[in-house]
N, C-alpha and C. Protein backbone atom coordinates (compact mmCIF):
# COMPACT_ATOMS: atom_id res chain seq x y z
N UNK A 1 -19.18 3.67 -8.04
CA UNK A 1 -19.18 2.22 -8.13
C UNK A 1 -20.44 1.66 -7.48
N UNK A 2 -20.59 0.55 -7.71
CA UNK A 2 -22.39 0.11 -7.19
C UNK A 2 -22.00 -0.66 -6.23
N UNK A 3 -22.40 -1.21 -5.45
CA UNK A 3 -22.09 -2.01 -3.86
C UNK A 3 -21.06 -2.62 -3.81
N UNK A 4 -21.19 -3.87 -5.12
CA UNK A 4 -19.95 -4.41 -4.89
C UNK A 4 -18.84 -4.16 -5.70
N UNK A 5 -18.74 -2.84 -6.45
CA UNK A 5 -17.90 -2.13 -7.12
C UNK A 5 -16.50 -2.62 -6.95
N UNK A 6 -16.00 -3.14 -5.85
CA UNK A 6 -14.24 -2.58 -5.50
C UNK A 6 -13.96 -4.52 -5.29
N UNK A 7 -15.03 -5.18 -5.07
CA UNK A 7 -14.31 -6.79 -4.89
C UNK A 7 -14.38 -7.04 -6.45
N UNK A 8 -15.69 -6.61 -7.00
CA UNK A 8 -15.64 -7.01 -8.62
C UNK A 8 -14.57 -6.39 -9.55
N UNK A 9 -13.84 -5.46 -9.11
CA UNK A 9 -12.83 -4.76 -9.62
C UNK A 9 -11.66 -5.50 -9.21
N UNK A 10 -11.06 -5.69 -8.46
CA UNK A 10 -10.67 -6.63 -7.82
C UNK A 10 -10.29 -8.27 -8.34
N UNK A 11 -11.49 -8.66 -8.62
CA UNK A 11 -11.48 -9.89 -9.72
C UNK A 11 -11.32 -9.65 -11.12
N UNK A 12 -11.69 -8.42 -11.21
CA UNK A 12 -11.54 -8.22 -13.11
C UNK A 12 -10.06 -7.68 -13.10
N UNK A 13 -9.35 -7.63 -12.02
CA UNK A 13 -7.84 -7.45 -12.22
C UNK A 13 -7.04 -7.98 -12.17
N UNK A 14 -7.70 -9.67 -11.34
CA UNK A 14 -7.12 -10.96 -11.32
C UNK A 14 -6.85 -10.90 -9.85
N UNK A 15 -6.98 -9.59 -8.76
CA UNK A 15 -6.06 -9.74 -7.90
C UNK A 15 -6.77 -10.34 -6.71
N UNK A 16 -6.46 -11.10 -5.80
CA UNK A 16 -7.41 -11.42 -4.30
C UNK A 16 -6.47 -10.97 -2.87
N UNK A 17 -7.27 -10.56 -2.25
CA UNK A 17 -7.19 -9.89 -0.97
C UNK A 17 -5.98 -11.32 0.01
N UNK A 18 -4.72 -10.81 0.09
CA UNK A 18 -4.56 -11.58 0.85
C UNK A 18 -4.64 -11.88 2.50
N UNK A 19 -4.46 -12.57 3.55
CA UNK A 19 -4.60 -12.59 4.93
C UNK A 19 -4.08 -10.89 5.19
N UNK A 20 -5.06 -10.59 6.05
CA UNK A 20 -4.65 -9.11 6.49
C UNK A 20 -3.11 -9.22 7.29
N UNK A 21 -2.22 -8.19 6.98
CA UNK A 21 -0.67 -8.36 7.96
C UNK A 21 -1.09 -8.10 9.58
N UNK A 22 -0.41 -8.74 10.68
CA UNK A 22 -0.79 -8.59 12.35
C UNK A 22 0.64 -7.98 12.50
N UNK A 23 -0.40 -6.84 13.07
CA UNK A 23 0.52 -5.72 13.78
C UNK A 23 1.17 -6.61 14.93
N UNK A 24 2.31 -5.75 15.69
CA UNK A 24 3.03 -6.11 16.74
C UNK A 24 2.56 -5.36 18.18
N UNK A 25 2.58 -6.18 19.35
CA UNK A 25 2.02 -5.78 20.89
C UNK A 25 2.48 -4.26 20.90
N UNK A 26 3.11 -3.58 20.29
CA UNK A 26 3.57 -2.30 20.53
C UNK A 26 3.12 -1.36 19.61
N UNK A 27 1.91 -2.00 19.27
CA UNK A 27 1.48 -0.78 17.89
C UNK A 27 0.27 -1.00 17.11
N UNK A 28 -0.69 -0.86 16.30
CA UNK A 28 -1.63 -0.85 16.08
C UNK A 28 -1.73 -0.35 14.32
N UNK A 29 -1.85 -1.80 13.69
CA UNK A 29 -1.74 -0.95 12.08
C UNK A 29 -2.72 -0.05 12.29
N UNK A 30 -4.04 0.10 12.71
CA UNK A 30 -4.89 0.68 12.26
C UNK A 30 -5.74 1.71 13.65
N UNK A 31 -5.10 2.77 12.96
CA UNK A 31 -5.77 3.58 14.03
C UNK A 31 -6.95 5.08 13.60
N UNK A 32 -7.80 4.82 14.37
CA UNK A 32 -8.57 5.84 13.88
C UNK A 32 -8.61 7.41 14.68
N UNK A 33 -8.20 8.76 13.56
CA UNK A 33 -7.46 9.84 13.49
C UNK A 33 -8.97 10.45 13.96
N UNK A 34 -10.36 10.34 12.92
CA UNK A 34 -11.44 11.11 13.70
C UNK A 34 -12.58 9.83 13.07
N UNK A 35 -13.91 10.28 13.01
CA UNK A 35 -15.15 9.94 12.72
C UNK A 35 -15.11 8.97 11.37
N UNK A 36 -13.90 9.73 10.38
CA UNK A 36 -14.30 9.09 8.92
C UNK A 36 -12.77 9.16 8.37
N UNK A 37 -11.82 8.97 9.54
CA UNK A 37 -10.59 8.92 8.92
C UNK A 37 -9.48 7.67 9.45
N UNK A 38 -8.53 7.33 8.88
CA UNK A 38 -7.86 6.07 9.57
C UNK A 38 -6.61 6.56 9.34
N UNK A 39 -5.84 6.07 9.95
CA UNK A 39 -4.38 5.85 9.71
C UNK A 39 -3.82 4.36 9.59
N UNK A 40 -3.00 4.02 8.80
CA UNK A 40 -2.38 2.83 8.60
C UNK A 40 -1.60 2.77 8.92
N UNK A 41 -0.45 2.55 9.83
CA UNK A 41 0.73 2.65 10.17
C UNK A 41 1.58 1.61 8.92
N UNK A 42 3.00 1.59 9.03
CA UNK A 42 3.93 1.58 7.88
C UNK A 42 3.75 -0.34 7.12
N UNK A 43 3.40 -0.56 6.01
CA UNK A 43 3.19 -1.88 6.16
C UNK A 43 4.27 -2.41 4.78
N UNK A 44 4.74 -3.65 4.48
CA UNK A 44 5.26 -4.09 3.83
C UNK A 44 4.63 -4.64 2.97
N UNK A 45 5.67 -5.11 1.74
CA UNK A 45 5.19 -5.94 0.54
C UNK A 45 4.99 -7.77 0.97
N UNK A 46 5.07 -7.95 1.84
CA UNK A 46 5.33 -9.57 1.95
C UNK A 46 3.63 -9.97 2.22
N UNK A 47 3.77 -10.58 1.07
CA UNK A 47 2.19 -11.37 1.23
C UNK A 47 2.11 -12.30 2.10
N UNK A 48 0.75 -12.38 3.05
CA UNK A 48 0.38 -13.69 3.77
C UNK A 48 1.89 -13.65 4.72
N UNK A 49 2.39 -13.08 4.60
CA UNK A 49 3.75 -13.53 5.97
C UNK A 49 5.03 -13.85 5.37
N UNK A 50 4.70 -14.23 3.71
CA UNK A 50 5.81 -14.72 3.29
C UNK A 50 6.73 -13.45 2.38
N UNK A 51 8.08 -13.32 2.34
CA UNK A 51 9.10 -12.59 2.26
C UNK A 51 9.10 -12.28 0.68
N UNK A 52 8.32 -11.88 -0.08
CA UNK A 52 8.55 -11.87 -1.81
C UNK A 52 9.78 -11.41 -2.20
N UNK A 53 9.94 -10.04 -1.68
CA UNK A 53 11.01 -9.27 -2.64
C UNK A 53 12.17 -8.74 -1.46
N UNK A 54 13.27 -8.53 -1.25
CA UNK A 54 14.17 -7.74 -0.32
C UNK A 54 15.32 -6.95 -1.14
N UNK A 55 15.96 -5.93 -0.26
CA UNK A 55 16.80 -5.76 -1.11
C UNK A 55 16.50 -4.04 -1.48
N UNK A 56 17.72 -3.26 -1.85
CA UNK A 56 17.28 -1.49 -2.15
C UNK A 56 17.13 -1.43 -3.53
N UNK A 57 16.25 -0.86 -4.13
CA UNK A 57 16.20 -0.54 -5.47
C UNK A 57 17.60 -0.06 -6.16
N UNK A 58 17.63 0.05 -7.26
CA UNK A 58 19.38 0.42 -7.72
C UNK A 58 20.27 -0.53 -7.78
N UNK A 59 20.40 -1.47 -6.72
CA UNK A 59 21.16 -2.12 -6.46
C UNK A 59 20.98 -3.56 -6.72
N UNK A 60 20.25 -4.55 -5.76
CA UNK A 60 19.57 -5.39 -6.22
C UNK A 60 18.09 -5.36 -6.52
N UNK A 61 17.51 -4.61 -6.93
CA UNK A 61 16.43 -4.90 -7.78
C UNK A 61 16.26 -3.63 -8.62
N UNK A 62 15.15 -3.99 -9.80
CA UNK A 62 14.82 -2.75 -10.70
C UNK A 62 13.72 -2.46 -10.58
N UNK A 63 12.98 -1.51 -11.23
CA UNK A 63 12.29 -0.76 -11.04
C UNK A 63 10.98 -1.26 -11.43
N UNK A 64 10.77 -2.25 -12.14
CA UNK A 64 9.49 -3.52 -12.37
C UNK A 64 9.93 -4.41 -10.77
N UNK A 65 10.61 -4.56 -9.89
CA UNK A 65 10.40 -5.33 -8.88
C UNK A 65 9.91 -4.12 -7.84
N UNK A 66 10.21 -3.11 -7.86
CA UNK A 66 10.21 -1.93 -6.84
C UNK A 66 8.43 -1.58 -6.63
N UNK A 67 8.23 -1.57 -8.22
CA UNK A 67 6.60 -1.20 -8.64
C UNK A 67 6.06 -2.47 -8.00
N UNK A 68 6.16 -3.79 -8.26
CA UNK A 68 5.37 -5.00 -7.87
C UNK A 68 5.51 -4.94 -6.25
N UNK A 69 6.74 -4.69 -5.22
CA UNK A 69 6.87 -4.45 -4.19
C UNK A 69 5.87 -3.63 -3.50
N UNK A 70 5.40 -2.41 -4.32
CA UNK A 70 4.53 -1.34 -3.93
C UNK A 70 3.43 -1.70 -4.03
N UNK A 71 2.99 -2.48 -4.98
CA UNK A 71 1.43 -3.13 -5.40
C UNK A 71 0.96 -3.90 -4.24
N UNK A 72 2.37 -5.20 -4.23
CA UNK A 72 2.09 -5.76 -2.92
C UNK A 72 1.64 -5.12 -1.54
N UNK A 73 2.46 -4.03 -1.76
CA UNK A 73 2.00 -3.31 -0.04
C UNK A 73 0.74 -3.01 -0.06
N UNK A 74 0.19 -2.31 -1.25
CA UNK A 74 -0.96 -1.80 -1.20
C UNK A 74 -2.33 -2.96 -0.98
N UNK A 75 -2.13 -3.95 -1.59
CA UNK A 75 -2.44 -5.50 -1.59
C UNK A 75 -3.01 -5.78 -0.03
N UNK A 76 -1.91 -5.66 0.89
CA UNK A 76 -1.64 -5.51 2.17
C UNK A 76 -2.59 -4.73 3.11
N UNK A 77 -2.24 -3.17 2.48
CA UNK A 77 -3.50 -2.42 3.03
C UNK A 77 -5.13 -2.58 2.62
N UNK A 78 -5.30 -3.07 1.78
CA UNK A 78 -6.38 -3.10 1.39
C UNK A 78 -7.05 -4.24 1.72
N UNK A 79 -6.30 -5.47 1.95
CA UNK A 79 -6.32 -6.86 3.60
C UNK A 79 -7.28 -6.40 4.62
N UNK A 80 -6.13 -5.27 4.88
CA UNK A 80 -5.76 -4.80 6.33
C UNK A 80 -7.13 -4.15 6.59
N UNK A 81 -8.12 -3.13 5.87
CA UNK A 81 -8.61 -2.30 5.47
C UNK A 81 -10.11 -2.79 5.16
N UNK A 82 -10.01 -3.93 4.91
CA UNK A 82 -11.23 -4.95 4.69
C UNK A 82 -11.60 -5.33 5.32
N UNK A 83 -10.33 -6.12 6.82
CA UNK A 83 -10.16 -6.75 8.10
C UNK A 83 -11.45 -5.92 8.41
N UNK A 84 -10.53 -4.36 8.89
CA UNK A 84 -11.03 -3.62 9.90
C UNK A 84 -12.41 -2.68 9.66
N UNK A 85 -12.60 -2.46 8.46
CA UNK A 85 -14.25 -1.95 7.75
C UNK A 85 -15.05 -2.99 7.36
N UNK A 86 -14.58 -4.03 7.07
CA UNK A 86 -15.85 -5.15 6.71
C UNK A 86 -15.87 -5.01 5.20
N UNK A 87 -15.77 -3.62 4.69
CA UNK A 87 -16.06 -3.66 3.18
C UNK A 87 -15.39 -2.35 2.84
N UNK A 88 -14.67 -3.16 1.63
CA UNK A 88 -14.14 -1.36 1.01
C UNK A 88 -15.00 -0.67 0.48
N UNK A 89 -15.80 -1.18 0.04
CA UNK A 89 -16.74 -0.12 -0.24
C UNK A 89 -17.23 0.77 0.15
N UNK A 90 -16.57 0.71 1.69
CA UNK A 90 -16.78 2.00 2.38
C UNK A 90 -16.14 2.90 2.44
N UNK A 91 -14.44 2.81 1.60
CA UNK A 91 -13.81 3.91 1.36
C UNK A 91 -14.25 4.75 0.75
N UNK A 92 -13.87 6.34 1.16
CA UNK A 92 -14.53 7.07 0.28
C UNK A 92 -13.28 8.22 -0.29
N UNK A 93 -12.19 8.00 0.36
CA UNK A 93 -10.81 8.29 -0.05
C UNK A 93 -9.21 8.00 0.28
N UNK A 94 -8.01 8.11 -0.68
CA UNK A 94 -7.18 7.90 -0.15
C UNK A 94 -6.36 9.33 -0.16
N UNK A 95 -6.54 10.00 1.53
CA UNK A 95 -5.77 11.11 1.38
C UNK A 95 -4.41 11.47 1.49
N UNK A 96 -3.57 10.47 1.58
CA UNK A 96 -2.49 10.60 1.51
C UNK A 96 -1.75 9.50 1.67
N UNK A 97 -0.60 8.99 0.85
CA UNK A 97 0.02 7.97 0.62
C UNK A 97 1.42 8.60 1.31
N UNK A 98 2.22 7.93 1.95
CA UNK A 98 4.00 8.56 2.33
C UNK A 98 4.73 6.89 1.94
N UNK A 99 5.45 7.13 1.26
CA UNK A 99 5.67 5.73 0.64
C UNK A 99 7.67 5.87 0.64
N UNK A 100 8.13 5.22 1.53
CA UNK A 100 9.29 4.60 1.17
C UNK A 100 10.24 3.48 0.59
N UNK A 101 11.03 4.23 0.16
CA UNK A 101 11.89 2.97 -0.64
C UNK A 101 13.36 2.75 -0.51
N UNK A 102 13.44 1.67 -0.40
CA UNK A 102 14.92 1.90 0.15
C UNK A 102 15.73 1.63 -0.96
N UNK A 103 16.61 2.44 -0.57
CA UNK A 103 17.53 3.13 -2.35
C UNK A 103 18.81 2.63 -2.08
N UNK A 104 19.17 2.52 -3.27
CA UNK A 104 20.65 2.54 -3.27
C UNK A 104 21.29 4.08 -3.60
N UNK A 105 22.25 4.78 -3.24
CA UNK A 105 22.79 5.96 -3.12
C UNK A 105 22.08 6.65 -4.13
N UNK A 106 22.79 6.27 -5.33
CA UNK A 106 22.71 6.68 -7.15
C UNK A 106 21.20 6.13 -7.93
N UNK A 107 20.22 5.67 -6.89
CA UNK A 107 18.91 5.38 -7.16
C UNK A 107 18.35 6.72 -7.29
N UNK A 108 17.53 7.47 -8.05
CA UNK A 108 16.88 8.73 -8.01
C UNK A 108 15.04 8.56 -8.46
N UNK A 109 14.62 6.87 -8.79
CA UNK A 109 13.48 7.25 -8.78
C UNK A 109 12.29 6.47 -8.25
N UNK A 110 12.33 7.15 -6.68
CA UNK A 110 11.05 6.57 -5.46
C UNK A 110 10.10 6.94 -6.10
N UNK A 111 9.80 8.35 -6.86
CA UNK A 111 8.26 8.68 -7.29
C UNK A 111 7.64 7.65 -8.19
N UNK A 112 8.43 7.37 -9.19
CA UNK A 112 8.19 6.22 -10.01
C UNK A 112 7.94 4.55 -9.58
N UNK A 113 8.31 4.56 -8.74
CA UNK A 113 8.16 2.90 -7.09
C UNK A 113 6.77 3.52 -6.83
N UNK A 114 6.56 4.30 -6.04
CA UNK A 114 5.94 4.69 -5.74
C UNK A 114 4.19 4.52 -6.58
N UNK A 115 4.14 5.01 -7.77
CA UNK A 115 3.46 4.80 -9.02
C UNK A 115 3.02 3.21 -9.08
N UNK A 116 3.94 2.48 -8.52
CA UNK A 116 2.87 1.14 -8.57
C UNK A 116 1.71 0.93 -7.82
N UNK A 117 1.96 1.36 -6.62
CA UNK A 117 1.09 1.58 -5.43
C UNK A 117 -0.18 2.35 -5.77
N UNK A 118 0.25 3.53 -6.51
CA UNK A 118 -0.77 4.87 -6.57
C UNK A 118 -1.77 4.65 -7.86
N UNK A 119 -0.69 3.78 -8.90
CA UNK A 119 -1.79 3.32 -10.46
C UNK A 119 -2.54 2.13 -9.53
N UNK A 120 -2.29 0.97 -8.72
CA UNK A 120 -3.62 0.18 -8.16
C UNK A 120 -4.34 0.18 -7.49
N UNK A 121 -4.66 1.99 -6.77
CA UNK A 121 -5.79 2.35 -6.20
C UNK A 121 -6.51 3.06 -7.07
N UNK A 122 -5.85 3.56 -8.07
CA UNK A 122 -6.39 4.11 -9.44
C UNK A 122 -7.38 3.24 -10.29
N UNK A 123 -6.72 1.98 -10.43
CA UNK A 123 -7.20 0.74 -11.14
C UNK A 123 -8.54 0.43 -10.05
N UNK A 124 -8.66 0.12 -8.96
CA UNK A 124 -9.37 -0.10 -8.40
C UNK A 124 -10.37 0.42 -7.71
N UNK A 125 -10.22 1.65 -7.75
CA UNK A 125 -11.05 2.66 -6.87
C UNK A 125 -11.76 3.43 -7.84
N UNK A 126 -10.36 3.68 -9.25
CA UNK A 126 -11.35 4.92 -10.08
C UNK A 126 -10.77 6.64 -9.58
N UNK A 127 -10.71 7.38 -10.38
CA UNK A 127 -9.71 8.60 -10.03
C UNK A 127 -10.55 9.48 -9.03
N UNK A 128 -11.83 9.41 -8.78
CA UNK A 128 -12.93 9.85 -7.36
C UNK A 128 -12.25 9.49 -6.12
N UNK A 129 -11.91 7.98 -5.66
CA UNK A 129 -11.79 7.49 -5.14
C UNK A 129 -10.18 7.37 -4.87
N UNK A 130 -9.75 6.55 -5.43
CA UNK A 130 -8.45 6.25 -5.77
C UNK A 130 -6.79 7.34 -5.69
N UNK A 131 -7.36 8.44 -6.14
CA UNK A 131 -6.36 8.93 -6.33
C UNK A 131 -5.68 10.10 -5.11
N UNK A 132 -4.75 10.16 -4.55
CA UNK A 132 -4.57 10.70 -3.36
C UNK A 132 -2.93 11.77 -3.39
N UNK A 133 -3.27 12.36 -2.23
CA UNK A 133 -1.61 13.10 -1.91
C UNK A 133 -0.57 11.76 -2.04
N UNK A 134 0.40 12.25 -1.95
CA UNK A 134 1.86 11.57 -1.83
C UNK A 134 3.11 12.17 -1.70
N UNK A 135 3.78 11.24 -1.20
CA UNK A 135 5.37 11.35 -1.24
C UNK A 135 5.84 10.41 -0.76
N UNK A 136 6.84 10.47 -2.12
CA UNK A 136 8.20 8.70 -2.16
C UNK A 136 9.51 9.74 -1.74
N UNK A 137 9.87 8.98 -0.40
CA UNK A 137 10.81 9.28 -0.22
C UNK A 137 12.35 7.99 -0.39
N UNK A 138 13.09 8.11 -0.13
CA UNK A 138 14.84 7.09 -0.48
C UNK A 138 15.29 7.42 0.92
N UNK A 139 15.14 5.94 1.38
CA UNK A 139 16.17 5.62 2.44
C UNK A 139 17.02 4.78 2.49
N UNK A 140 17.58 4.35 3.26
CA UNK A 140 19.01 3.49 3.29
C UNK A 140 18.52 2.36 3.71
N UNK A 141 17.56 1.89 4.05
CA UNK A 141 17.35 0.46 4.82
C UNK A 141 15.85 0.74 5.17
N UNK A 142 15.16 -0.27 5.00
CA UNK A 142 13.99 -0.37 5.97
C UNK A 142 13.46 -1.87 6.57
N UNK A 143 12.75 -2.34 7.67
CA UNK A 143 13.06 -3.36 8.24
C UNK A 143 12.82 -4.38 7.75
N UNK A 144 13.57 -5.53 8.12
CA UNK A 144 13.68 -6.85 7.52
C UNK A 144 14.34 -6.85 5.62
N UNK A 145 15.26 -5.79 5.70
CA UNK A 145 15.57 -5.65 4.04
C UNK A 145 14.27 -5.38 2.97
N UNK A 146 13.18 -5.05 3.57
CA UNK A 146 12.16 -4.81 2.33
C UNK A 146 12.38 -3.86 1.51
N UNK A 147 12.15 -3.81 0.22
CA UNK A 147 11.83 -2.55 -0.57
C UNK A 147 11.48 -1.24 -0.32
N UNK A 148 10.26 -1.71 0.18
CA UNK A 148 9.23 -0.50 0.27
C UNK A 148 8.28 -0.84 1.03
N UNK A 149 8.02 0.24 1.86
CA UNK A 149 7.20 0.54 3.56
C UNK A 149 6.59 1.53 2.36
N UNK A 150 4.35 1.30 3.27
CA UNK A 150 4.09 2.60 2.69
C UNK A 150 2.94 2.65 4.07
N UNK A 151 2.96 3.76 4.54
CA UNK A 151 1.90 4.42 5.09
C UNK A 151 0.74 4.75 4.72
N UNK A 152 -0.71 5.27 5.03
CA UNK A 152 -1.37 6.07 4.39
C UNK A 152 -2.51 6.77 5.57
N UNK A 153 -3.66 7.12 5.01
CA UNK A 153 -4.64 8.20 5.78
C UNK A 153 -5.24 8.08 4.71
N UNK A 154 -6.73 7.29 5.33
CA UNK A 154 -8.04 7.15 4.20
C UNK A 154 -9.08 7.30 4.79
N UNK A 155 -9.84 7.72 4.28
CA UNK A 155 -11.25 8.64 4.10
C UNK A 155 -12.44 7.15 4.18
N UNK A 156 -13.23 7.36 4.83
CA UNK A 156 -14.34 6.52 5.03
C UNK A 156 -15.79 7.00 5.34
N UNK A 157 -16.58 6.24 5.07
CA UNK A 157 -18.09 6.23 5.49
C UNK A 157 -18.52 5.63 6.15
């Protein structure tokens, strides 16, 4: 991608960076693992502060709200990620995504939730960049009733 590769991508997808999410006195979204690596600690779908989607997949919502839930998060990190690098353009990978969803019992598909998250770093980054480890796991609850918590570990310059 050429300098401003990832904001112009970005606009040709319609999407804009919303207010980065503020961690809590007991924790630190963003922590750095070595020289050219980060950790994100677990972040939600709620844009700007406000509550979009709640609720376990299966149950009350389907699997087009589960995917938009995941987009949002990623939405979130990439805020978050901008905050703290100044420019994505300095990513140079996403090595691993751990992405939860909170299920209803007879729910069987997080990988597919999951896939919203993982196709809009795809869309935006390009399969060099973009495309990373994973795992969607199904839990019973996660905080404040959200959908989907996703973690990650990304690669920088």
């Amino acid at each position: 991608m050429n300098e401003k590769g990832v904001y112009e991508k970005l606009k040709e997808l319609g999407l804009v960076l919303p207010s980065a999410p503020k961690g809590l006195e007991t924790f630190q979204l963003v922590q750095p693992m070595t020289d050219d690596l980060l950790y994100l600690s677990g972040l939600g779908p709620a844009i700007s502060g406000q509550d979009e989607l709640s609720g376990k997949l299966g149950a009350e919502l389907d699997m087009a709200q589960g995917q938009r839930a995941a987009r949002c998060t990623v939405l979130n990190a990439l805020a978050l990620l901008h905050e703290y690098l100044g420019d994505l353009n300095r990513i140079t990978g996403f090595v691993k995504l751990l992405v939860f969803v909170a299920s209803d019992p007879a729910f069987y598909e997080q990988p597919q939730v999951a896939n919203g998250a993982s196709q809009l770093l795809l869309d935006v980054f390009g399969e060099n960049v973009g495309k990373s480890a994973r795992s969607a796991i199904g839990v019973t609850v996660l905080p404040a009733n959200i959908p989907v918590e996703i973690e990650m570990i990304v690669r920088y310059r």
